[in-house]
Protein backbone atom coordinates (compact mmCIF):
# COMPACT_ATOMS: atom_id res chain seq x y z
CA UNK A 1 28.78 -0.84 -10.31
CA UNK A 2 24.98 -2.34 -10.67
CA UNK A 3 23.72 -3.80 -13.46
CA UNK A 4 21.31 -1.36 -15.81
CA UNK A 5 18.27 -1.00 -14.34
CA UNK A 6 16.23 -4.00 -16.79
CA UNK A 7 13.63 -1.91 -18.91
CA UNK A 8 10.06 -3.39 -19.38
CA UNK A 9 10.67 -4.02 -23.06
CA UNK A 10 8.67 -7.04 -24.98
CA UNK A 11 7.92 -8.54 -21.52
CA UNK A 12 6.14 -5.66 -20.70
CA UNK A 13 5.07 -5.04 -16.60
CA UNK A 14 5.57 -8.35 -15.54
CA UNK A 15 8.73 -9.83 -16.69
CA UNK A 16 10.07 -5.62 -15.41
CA UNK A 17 8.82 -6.35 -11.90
CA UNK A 18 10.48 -9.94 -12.29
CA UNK A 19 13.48 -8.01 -13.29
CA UNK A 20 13.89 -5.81 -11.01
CA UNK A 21 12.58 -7.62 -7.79
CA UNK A 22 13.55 -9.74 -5.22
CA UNK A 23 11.10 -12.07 -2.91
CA UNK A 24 11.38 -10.52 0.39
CA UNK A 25 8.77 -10.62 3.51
CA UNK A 26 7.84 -7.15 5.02
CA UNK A 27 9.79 -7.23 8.67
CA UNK A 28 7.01 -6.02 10.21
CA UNK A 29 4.76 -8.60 8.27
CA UNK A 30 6.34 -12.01 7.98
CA UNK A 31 3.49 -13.93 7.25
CA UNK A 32 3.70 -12.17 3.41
CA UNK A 33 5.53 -12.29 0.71
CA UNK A 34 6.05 -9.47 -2.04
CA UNK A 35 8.15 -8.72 -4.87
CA UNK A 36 10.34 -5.82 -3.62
CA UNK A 37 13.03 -3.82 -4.48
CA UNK A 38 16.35 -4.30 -2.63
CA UNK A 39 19.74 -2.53 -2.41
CA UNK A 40 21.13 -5.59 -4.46
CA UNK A 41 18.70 -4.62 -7.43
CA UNK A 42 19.49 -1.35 -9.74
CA UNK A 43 15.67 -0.31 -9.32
CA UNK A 44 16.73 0.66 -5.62
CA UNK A 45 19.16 3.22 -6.60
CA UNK A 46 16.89 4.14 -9.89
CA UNK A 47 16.46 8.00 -9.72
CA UNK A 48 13.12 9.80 -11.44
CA UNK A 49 14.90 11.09 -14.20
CA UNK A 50 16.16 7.48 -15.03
CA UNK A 51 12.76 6.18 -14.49
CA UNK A 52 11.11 8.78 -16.51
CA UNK A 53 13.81 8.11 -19.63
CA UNK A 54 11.50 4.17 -19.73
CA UNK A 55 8.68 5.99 -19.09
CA UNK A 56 8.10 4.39 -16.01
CA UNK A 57 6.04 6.38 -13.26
CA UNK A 58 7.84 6.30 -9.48
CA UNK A 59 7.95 2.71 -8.22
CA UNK A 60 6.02 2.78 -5.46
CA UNK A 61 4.88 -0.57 -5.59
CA UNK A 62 8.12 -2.37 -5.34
CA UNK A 63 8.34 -1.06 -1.86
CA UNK A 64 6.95 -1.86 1.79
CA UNK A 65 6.37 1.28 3.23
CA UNK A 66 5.95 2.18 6.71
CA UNK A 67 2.04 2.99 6.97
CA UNK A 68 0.98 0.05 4.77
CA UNK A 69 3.13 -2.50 6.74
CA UNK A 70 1.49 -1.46 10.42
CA UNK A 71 -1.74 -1.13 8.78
CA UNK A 72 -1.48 -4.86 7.75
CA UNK A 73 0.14 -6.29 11.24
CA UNK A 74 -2.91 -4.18 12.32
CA UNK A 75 -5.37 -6.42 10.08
CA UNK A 76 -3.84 -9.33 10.41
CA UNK A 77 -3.62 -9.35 14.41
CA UNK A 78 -7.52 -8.33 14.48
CA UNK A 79 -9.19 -10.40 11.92
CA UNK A 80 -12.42 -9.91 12.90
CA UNK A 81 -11.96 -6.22 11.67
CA UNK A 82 -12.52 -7.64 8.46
CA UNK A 83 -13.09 -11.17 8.45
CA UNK A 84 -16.61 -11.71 5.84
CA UNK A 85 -16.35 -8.07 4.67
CA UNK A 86 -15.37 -6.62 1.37
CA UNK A 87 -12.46 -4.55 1.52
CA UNK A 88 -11.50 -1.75 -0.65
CA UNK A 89 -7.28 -1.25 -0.72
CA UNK A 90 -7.06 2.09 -1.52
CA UNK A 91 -3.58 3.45 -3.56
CA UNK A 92 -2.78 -0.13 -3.07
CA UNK A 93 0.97 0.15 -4.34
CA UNK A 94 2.26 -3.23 -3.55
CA UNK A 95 -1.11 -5.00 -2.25
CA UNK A 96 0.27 -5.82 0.84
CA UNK A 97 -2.50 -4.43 2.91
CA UNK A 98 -5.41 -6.25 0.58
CA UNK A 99 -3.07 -9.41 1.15
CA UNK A 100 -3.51 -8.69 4.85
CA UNK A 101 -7.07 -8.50 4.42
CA UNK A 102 -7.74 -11.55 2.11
CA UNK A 103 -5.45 -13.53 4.63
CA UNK A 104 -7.67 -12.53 8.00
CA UNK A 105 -10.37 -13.62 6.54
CA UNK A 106 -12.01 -10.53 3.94
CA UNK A 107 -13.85 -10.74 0.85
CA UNK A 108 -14.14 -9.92 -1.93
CA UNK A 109 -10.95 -7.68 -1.81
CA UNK A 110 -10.25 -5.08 -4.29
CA UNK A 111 -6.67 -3.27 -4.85
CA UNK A 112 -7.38 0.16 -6.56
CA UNK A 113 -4.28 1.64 -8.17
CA UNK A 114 -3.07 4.09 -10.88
CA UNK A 115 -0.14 2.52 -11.60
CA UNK A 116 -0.26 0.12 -14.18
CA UNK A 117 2.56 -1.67 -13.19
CA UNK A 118 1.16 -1.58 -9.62
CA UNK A 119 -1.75 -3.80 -10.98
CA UNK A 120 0.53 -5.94 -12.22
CA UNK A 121 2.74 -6.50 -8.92
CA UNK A 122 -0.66 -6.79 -6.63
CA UNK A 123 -1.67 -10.14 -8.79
CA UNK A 124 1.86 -11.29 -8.76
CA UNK A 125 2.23 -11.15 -4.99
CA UNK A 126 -1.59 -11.83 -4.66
CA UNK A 127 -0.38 -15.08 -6.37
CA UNK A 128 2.56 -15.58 -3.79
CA UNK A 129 0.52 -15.10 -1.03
CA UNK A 130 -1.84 -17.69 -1.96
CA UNK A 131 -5.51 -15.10 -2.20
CA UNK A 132 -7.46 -13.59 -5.02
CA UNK A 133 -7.38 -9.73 -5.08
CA UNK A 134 -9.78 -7.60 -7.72
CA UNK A 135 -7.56 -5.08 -8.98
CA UNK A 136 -8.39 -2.18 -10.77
CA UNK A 137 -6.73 0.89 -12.63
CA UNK A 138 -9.17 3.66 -10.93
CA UNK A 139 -8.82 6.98 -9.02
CA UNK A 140 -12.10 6.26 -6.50
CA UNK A 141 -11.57 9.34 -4.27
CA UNK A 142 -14.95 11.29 -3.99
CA UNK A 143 -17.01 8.08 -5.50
CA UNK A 144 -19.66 6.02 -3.74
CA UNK A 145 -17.70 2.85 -3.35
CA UNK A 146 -19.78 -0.14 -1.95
CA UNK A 147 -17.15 -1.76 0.25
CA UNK A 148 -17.73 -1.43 4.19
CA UNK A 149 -14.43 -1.44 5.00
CA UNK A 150 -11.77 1.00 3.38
CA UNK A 151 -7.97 0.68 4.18
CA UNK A 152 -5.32 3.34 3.74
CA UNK A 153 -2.06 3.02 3.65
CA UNK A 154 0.30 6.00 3.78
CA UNK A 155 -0.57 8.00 1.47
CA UNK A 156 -1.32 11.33 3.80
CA UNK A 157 2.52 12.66 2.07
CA UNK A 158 0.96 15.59 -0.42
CA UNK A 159 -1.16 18.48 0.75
CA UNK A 160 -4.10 18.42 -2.48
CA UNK A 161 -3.96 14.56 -2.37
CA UNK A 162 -4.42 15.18 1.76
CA UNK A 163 -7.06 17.31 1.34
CA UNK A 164 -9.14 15.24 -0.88
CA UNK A 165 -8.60 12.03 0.36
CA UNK A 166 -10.07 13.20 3.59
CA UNK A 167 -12.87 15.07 3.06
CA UNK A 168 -13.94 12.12 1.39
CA UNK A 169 -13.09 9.18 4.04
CA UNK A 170 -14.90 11.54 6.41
CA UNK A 171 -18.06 11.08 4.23
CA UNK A 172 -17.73 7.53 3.89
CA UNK A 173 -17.32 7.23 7.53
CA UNK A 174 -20.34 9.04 7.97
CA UNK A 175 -22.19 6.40 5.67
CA UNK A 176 -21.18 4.23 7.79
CA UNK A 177 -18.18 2.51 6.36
CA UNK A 178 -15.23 1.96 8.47
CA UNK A 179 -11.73 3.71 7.47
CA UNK A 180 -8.98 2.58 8.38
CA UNK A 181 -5.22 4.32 7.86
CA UNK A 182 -2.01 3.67 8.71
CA UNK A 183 0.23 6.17 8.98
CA UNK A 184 4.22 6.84 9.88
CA UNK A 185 3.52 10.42 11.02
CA UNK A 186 3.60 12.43 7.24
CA UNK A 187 2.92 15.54 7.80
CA UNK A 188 -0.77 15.78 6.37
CA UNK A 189 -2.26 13.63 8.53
CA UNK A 190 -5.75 14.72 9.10
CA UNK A 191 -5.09 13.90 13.22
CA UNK A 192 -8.43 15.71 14.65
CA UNK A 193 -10.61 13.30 12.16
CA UNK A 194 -8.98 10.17 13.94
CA UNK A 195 -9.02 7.82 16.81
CA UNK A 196 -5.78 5.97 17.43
CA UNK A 197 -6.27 2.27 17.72
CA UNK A 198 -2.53 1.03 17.53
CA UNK A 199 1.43 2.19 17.81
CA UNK A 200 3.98 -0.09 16.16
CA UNK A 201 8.18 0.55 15.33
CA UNK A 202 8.17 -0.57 12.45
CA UNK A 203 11.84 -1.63 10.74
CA UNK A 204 12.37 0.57 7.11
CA UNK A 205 15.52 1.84 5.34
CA UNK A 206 17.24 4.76 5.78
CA UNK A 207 16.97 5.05 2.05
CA UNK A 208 13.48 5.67 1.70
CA UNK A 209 12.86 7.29 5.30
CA UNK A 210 14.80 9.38 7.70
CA UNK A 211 15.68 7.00 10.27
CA UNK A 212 15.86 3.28 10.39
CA UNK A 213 13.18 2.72 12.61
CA UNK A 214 9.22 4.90 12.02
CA UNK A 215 7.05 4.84 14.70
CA UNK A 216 3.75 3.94 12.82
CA UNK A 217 -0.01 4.20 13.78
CA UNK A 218 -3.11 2.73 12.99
CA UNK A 219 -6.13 5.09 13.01
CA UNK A 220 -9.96 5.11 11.85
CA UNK A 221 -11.58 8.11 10.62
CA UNK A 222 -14.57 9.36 13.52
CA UNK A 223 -17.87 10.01 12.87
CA UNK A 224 -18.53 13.94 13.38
């Protein structure tokens, strides 16, 4: 049997992300290294319910998921994408993707999140990595953000959030910002707003996804 999932406690965010974390590098991005759940760590198996009991919201952050992962082999293949540009992470989770972008070359970066403890895990790894990342607790879908380049990482998975999220990117892009999203195929995926710029198989568990292997794209919202 794991041990008990370690609740934040006095240590609060950090010392729970310590906790319940293991170092590991993204398989589709080497170069980086995270603090990420594992199946050897109880936050792995942790169900909602359990995670609601701490009052913890759904880790999303202590996991590399398919869309950011491609997104930032995307990044980090192209620098010049972003290389001298600030960057805006959007739904940042982890940070990996704002990592990607601080390591080609970007800046300043910022890694917007909800999540408190997200905040927390994006200036831990930040730290690992070896960049500076501006993170910051803010829902920034349908405001005037200032950075020229926007990155999205999976996050196309719920209908409303869908809906929003594009009608928005769709302005920006028509300000002139470039949007950039990578996505393993969920199922609100604005597709006829997009231009396909790269196909990778990228390596996930079976645990999170439903197969071992998502075929993952890179896209940028079109101007209309």
């Amino acid at each position: 049997m794991p041990d008990p999932l370690v609740s934040p406690g006095p240590t609060g965010p950090e010392g729970f992300i310590r906790a319940n974390t293991r170092i590991h590098a993204p398989p589709h991005v080497p170069e980086v290294r995270l603090h990420l759940a594992d199946e050897a760590v109880p936050l792995w198996q942790a169900t909602e319910a359990e995670l609601e009991q701490q009052g913890l919201p759904p880790p999303f952050w202590a996991f590399a998921w398919a869309g950011g992962q491609a997104l930032a082999r995307y990044v980090l293949d192209r620098p010049d994408v972003v290389r001298g540009q600030p960057v805006l992470d959007l739904a940042s989770g982890s940070g990996l993707v704002g990592i990607a972008a601080a390591l080609a070359g970007a800046g300043p970066v910022r890694a917007a999140d909800l999540d408190p403890f997200a905040l927390v895990a994006i200036q831990l790894n930040a730290a690992l990595n070896g960049v500076t990342l501006a993170s910051e607790p803010a829902d920034l879908i349908g405001t005037d953000v200032p950075e020229p380049v926007i990155l999205v990482g999976d996050l196309f998975y719920e209908r409303d959030l869908a809906d929003r999220l594009a009608t928005w990117l769709l302005r920006l892009t028509g300000a002139g910002r470039t949007v950039l999203v990578g996505d393993p195929g969920r199922s609100y995926l604005p597709k006829d707003q997009l231009e396909e710029l790269a196909c990778y198989e990228v390596a996930v568990s079976r645990d999170l996804e439903d197969a071992e292997v998502k075929r993952t794209r890179v896209w940028r919202f079109r101007t209309v």
